[in-house]
Protein backbone atom coordinates (compact mmCIF):
# COMPACT_ATOMS: atom_id res chain seq x y z
CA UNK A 1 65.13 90.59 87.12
CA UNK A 2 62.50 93.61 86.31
CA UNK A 3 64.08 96.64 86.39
CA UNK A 4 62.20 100.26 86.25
CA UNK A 5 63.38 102.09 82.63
CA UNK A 6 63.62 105.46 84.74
CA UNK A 7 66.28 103.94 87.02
CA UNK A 8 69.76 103.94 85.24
CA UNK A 9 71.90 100.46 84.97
CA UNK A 10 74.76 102.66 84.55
CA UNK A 11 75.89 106.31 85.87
CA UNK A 12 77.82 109.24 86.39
CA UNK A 13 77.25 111.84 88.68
CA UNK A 14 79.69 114.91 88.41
CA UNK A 15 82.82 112.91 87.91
CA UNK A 16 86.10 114.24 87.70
CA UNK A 17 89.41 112.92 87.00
CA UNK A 18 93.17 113.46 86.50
CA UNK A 19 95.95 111.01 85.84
CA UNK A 20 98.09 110.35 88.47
CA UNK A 21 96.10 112.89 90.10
CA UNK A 22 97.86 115.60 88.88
CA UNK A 23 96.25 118.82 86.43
CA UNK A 24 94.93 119.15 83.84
CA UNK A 25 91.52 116.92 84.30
CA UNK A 26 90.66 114.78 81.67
CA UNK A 27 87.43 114.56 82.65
CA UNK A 28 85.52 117.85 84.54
CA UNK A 29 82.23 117.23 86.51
CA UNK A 30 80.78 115.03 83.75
CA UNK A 31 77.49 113.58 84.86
CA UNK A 32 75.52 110.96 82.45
CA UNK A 33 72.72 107.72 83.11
CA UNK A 34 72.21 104.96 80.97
CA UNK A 35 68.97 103.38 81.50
CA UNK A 36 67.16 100.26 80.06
CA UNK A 37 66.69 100.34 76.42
CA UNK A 38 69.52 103.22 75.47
CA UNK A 39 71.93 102.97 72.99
CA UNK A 40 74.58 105.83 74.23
CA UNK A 41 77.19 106.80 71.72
CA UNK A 42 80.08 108.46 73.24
CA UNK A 43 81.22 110.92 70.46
CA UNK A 44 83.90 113.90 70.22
CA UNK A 45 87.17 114.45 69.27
CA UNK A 46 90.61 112.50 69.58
CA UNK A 47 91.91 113.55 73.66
CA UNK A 48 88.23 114.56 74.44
CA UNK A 49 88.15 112.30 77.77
CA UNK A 50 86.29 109.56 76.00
CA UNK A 51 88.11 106.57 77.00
CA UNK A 52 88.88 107.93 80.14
CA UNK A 53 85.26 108.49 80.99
CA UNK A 54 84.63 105.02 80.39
CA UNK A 55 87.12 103.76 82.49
CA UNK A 56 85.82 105.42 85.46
CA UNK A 57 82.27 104.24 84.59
CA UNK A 58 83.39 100.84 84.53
CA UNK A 59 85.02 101.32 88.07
CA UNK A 60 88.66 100.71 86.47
CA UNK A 61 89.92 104.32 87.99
CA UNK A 62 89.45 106.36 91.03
CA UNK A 63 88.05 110.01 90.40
CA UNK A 64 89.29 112.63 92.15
CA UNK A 65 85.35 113.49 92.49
CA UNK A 66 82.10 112.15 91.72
CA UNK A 67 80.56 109.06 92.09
CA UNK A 68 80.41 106.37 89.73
CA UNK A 69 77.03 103.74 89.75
CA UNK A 70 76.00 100.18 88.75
CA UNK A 71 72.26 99.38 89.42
CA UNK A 72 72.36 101.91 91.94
CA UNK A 73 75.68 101.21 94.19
CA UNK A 74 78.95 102.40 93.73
CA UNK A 75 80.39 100.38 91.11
CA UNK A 76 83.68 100.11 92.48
CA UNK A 77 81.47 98.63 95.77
CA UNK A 78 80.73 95.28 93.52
CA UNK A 79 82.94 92.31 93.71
CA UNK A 80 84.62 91.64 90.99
CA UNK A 81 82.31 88.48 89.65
CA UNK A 82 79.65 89.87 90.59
CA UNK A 83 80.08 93.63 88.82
CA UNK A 84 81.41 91.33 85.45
CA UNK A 85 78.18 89.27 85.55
CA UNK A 86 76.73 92.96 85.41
CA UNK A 87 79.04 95.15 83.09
CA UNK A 88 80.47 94.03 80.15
CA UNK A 89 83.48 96.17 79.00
CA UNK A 90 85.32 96.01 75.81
CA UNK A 91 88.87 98.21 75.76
CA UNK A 92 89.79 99.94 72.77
CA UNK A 93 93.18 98.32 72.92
CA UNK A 94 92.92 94.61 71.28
CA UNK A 95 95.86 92.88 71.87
CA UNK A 96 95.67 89.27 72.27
CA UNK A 97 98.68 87.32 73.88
CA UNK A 98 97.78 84.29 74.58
CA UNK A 99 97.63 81.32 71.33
CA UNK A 100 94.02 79.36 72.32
CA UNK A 101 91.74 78.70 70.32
CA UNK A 102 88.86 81.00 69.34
CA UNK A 103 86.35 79.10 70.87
CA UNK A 104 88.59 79.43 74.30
CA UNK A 105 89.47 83.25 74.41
CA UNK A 106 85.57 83.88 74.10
CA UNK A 107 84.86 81.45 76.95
CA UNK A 108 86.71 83.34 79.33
CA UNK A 109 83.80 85.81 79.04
CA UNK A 110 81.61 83.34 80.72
CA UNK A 111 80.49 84.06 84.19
CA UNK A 112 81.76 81.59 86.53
CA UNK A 113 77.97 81.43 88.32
CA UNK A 114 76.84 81.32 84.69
CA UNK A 115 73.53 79.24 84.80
CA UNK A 116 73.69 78.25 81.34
CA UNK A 117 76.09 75.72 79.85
CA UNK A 118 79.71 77.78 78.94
CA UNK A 119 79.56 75.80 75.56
CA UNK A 120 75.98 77.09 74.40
CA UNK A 121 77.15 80.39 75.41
CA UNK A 122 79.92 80.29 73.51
CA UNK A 123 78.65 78.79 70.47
CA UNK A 124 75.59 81.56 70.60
CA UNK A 125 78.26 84.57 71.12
CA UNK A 126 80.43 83.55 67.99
CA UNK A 127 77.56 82.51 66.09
CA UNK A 128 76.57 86.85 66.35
CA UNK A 129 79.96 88.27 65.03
CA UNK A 130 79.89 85.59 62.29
CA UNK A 131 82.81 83.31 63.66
CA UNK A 132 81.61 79.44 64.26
CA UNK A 133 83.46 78.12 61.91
CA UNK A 134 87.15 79.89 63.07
CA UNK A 135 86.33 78.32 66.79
CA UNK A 136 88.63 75.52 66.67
CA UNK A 137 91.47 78.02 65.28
CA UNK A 138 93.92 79.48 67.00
CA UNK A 139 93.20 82.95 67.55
CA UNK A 140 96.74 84.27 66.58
CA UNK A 141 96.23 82.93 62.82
CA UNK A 142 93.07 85.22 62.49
CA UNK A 143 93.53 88.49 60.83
CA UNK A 144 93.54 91.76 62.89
CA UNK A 145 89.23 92.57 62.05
CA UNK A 146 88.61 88.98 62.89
CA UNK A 147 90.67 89.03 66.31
CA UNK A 148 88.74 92.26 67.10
CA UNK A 149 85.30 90.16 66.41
CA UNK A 150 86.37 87.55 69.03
CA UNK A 151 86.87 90.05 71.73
CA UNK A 152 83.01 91.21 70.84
CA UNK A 153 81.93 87.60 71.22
CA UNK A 154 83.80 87.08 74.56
CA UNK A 155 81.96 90.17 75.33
CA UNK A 156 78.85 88.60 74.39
CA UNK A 157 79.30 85.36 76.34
CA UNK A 158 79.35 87.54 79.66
CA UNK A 159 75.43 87.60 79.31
CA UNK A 160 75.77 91.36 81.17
CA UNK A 161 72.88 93.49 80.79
CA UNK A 162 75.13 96.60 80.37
CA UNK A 163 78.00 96.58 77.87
CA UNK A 164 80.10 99.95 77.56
CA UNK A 165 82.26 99.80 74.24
CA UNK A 166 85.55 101.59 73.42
CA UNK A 167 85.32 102.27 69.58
CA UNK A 168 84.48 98.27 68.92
CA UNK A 169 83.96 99.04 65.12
CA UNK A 170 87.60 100.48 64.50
CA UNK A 171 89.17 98.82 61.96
CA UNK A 172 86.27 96.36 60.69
CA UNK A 173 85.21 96.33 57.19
CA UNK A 174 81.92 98.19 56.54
CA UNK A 175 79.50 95.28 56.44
CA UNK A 176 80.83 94.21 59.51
CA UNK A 177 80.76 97.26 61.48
CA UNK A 178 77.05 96.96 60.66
CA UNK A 179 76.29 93.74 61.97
CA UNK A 180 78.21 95.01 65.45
CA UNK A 181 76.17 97.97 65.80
CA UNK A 182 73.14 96.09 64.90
CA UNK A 183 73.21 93.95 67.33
CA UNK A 184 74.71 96.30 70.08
CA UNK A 185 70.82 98.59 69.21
CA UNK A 186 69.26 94.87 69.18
CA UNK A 187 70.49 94.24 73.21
CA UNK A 188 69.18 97.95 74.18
CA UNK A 189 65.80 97.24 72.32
CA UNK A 190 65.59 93.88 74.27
CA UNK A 191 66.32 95.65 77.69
CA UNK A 192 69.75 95.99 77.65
CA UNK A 193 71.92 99.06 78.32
CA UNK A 194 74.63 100.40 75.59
CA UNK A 195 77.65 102.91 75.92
CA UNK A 196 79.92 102.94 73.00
CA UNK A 197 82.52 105.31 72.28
CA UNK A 198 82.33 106.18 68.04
CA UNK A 199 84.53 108.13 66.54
CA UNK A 200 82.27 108.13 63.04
CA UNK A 201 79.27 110.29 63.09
CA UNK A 202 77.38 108.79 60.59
CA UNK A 203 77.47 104.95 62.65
CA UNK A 204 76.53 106.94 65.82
CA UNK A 205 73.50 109.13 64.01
CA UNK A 206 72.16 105.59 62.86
CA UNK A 207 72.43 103.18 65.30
CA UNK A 208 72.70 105.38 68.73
CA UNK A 209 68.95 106.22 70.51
CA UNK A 210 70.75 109.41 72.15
CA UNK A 211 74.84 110.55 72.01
CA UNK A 212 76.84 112.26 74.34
CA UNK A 213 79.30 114.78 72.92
CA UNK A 214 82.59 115.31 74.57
CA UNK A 215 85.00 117.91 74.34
CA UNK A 216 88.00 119.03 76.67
CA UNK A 217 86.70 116.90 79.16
CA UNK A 218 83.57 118.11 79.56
CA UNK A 219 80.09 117.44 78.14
CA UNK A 220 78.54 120.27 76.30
CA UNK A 221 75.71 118.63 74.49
CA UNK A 222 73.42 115.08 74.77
CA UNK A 223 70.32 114.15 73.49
CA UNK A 224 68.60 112.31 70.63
CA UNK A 225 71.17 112.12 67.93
CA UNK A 226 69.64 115.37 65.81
CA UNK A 227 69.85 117.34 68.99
CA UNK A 228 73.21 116.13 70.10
CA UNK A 229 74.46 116.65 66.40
CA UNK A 230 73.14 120.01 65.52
CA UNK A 231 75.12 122.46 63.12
CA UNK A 232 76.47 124.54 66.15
CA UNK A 233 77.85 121.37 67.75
CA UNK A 234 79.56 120.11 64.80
CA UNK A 235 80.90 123.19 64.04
CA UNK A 236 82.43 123.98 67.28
CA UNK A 237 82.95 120.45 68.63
CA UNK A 238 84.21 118.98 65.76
CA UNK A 239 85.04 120.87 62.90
CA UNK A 240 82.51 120.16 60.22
CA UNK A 241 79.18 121.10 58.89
CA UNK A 242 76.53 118.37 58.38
CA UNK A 243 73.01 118.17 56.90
CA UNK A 244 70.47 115.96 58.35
CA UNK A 245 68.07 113.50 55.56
CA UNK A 246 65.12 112.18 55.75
CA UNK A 247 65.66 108.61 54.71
CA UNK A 248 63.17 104.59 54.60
CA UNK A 249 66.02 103.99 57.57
CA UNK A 250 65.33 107.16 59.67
CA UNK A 251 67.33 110.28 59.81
CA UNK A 252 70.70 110.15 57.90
CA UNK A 253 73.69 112.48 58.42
CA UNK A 254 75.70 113.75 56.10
CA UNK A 255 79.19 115.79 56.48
CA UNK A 256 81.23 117.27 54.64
CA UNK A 257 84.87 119.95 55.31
CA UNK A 258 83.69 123.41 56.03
CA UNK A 259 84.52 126.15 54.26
CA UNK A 260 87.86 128.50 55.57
CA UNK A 261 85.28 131.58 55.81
CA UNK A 262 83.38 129.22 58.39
CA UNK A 263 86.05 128.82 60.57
């Protein structure tokens, strides 16, 4: 399916929301697109509305206001199969309850209209987080990194063209946090669509073609990553002063505490 890179897969227009309905919002009138190629990262501090944002995105709660959109409908409109052969969501809670095997828990991912075989897809989706040879383990003997890495792969197997993330590298060692990111900016290069929440700076500036900064519920800055993460914005937003470098890899960025007479 061709799809026009100015129409967003993914968006929110002016969306509010409260739990249970009930003051203070969590989220106030935030409005954001994800389109075709774009790497999103979700950035701001802990109880900025970042999770919660995503959840409405996703369709998983009711706004009090706004409107919510996958491929231009409502995306609590889309059946259920049909909105997961779409959206791929990964929760930033990981429990796993269930003792299968590894190979099993990431075929669950698989579309049930799925036109390729579920076995290549799995095979393919473990082979990118670096897990083919745990598949005939159970999952519950894997450490707590590696059970996070199966939940990517069962992402994977969905084959959705739009994947929204809830802080998918917490917790991984650094080499694999890499290879996640990599290959989360590898789907939005091939046409894909990316939202990830990130709590570290430094993963988002790298990997992230624009970020959306959160705070209180609302969003006060978005952009390219050196707009997005200008000195004001890390000042106010988030408490730290940063210098951007010039690096072979692109733009780095660097922080470090700021200084009491700053504050």
């Amino acid at each position: 399916m061709t799809w026009d890179p100015e129409t967003p897969l993914l968006e929110a227009e002016a969306l509010s929301y409260a739990p249970r309905g009930k003051a203070p919002l969590t989220v106030e009138a935030v409005s954001l697109s994800l389109r075709p190629g774009q790497m999103v990262a979700l950035c701001g501090p802990n109880g900025a509305g970042k999770s919660s944002l995503i959840r409405l995105m996703c369709g998983l709660e009711r706004p009090q206001s706004g409107t919510a959109r996958l491929e231009g409908r409502p995306v609590r409109s889309w059946a259920a199969p049909e909105r997961a052969s779409r959206l791929g969501y990964l929760p930033q809670q990981r429990r796993i309850a269930w003792g299968l095997s590894v190979a099993d828990i990431v075929a669950l991912g698989v579309p049930p209209d799925a036109k390729d075989p579920p076995k290549a897809r799995v095979e393919a989706a473990l082979e990118r987080v670096n897990l083919s040879h745990k598949a005939r383990e159970s999952v519950l003997d894997l450490s707590g990194g590696e059970q996070a890495r199966v939940l990517l792969a069962r992402l994977w197997a969905t084959g959705a063209r739009t994947l929204v993330l809830d802080e998918p590298v917490e917790g991984l060692d650094p080499r694999t946090q890499l290879v996640v990111l990599d290959g989360l900016r590898r789907h939005a290069n091939a046409g894909g669509a990316v939202l990830v929440a990130l709590h570290d700076l430094r993963l988002a500036a790298r990997y992230a073609t624009d970020i959306a900064v959160l705070s209180e519920g609302c969003l006060v800055r978005s952009g390219a990553p050196q707009k997005a993460l200008d000195p004001q914005t890390l000042s106010e937003v988030f408490g730290v002063n940063g210098v951007w470098t010039e690096t072979p890899h692109g733009p780095e960025l660097s922080l470090y505490p700021q200084d009491p007479d700053d504050r």
